[in-house]
N, C-alpha and C. Protein backbone atom coordinates (compact mmCIF):
# COMPACT_ATOMS: atom_id res chain seq x y z
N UNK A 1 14.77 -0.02 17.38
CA UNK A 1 14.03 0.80 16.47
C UNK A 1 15.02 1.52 15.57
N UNK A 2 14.50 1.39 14.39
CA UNK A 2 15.72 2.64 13.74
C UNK A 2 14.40 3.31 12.70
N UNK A 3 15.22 4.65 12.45
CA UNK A 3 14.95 5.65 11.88
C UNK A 3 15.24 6.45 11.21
N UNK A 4 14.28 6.27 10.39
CA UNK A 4 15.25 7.20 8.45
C UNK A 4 14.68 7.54 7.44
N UNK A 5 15.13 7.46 6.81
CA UNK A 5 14.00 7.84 5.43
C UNK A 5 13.96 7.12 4.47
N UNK A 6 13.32 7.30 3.43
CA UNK A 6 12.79 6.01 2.18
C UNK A 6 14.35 5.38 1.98
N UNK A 7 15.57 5.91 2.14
CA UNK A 7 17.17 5.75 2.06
C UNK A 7 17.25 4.30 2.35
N UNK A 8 16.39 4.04 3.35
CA UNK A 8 16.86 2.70 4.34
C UNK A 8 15.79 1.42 4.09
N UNK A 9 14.89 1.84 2.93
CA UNK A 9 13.66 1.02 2.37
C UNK A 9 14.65 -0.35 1.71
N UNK A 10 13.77 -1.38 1.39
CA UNK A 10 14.38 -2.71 0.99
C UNK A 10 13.90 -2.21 -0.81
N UNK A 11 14.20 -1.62 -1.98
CA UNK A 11 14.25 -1.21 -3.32
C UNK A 11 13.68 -2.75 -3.67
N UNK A 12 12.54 -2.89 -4.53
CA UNK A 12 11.85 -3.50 -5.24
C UNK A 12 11.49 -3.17 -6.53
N UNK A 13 12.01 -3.58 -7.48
CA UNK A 13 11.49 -3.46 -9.21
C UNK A 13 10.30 -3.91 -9.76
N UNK A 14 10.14 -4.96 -9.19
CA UNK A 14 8.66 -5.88 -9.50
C UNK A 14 9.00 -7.11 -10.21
N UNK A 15 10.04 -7.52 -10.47
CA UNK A 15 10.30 -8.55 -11.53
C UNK A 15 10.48 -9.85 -10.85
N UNK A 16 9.87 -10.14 -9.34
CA UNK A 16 10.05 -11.55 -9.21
C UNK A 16 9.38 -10.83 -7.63
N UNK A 17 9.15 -12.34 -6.78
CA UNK A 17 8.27 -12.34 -5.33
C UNK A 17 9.32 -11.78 -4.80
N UNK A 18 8.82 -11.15 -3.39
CA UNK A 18 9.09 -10.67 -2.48
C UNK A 18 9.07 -11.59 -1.25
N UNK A 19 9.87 -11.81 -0.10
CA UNK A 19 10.00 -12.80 0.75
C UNK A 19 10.53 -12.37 1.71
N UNK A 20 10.45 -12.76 3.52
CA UNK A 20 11.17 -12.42 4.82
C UNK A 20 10.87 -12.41 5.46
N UNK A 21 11.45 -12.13 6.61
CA UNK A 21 10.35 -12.29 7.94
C UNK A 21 10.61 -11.31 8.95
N UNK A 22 9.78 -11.08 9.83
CA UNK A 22 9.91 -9.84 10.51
C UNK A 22 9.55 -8.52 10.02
N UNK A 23 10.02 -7.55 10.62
CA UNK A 23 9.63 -6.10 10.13
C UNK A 23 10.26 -5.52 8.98
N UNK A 24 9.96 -4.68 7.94
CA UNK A 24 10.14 -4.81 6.35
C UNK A 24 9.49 -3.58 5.91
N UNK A 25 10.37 -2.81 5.17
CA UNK A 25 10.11 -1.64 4.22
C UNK A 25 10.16 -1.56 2.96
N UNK A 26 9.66 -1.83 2.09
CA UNK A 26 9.68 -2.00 0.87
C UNK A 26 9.28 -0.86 0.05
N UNK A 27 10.55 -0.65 -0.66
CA UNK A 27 9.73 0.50 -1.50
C UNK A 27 9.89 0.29 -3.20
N UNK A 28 8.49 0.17 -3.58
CA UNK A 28 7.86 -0.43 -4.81
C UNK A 28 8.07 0.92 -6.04
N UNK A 29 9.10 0.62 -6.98
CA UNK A 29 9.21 1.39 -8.17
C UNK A 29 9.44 1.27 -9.22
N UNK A 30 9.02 1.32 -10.76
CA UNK A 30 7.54 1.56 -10.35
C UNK A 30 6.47 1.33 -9.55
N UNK A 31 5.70 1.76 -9.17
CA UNK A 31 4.49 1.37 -8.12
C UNK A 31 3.89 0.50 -9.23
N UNK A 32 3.50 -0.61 -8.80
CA UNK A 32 2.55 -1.55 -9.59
C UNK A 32 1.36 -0.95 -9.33
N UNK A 33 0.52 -1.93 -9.95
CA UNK A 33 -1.19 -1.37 -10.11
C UNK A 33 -2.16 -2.52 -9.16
N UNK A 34 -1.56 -3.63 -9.50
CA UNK A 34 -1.95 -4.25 -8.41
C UNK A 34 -1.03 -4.95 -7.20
N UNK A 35 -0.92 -5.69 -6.49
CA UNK A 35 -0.29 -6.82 -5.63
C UNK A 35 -0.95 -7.60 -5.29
N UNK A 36 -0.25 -9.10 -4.72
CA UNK A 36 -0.96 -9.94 -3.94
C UNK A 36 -0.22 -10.31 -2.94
N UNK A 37 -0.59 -10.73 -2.03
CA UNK A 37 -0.18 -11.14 -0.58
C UNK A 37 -0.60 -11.85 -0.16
N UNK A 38 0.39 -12.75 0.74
CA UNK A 38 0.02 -13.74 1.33
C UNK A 38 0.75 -14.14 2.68
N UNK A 39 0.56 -14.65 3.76
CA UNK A 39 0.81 -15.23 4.98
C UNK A 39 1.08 -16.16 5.40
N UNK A 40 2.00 -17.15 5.83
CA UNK A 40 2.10 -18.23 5.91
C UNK A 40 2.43 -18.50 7.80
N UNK A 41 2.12 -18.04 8.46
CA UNK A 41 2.18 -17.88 10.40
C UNK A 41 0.87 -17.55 11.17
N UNK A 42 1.88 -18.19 12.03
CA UNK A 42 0.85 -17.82 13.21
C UNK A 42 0.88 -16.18 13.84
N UNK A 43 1.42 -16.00 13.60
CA UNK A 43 1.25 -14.06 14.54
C UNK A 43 0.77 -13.21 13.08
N UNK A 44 0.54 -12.11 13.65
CA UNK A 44 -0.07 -11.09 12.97
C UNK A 44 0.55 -10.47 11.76
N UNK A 45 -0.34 -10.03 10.88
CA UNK A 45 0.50 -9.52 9.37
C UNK A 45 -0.33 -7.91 9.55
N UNK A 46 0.64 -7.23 9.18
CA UNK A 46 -0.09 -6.18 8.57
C UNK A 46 0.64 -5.38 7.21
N UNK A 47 0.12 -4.62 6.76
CA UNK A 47 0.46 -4.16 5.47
C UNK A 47 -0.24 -2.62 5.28
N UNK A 48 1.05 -1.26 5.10
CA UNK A 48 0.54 -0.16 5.21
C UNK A 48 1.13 0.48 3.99
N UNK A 49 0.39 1.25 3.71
CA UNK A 49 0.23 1.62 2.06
C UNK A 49 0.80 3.44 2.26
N UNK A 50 2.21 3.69 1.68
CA UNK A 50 1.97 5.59 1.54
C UNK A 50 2.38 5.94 0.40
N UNK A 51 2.12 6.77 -0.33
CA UNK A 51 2.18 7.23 -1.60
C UNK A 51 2.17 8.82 -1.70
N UNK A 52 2.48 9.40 -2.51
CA UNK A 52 2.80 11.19 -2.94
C UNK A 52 1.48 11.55 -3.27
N UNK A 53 0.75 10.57 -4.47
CA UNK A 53 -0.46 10.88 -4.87
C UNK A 53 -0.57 9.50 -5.94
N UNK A 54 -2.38 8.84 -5.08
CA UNK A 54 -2.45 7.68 -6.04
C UNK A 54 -4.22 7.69 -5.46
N UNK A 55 -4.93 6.68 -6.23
CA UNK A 55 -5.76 6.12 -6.29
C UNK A 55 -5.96 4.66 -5.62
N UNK A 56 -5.97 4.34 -4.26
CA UNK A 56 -5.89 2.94 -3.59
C UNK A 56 -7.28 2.86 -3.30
N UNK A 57 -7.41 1.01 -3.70
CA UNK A 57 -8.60 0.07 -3.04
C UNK A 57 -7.88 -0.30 -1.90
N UNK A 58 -8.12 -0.31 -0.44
CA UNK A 58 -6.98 -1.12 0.00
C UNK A 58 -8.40 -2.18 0.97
C-alpha cells in the first residue's frame, strides 16, 4: 500500500489515451468534460471520481 497525496498521481493532459494495468491514480488537468472508458479483462474495474467542486453524471 502506499500513501500520499495528489504528488504521487500518474499527471494526465488529455492529449492522447490513457493505458495500464493494475491499480492507477490519475490526475486529469484540465479536468475534461467528458471521458470514455473501457475494459478489456476478466476481473473487476472500477473508477472513482474526486473533485474540489464540479458538476458529475457518473
Amino acid at each position: 500500500m502506499t500513501i500520499g497525496g495528489l504528488d504521487l498521481a500518474r499527471p494526465y493532459n488529455g492529449t492522447g489515451p490513457v493505458s495500464g494495468t493494475g491499480d492507477d491514480v490519475i490526475l486529469f488537468r484540465p479536468a475534461p468534460d467528458t471521458v470514455t472508458l473501457t475494459h478489456q479483462g476478466e476481473s473487476n474495474f472500477s473508477v472513482s471520481l474526486m473533485a474540489d467542486s464540479f458538476s458529475a453524471r457518473i
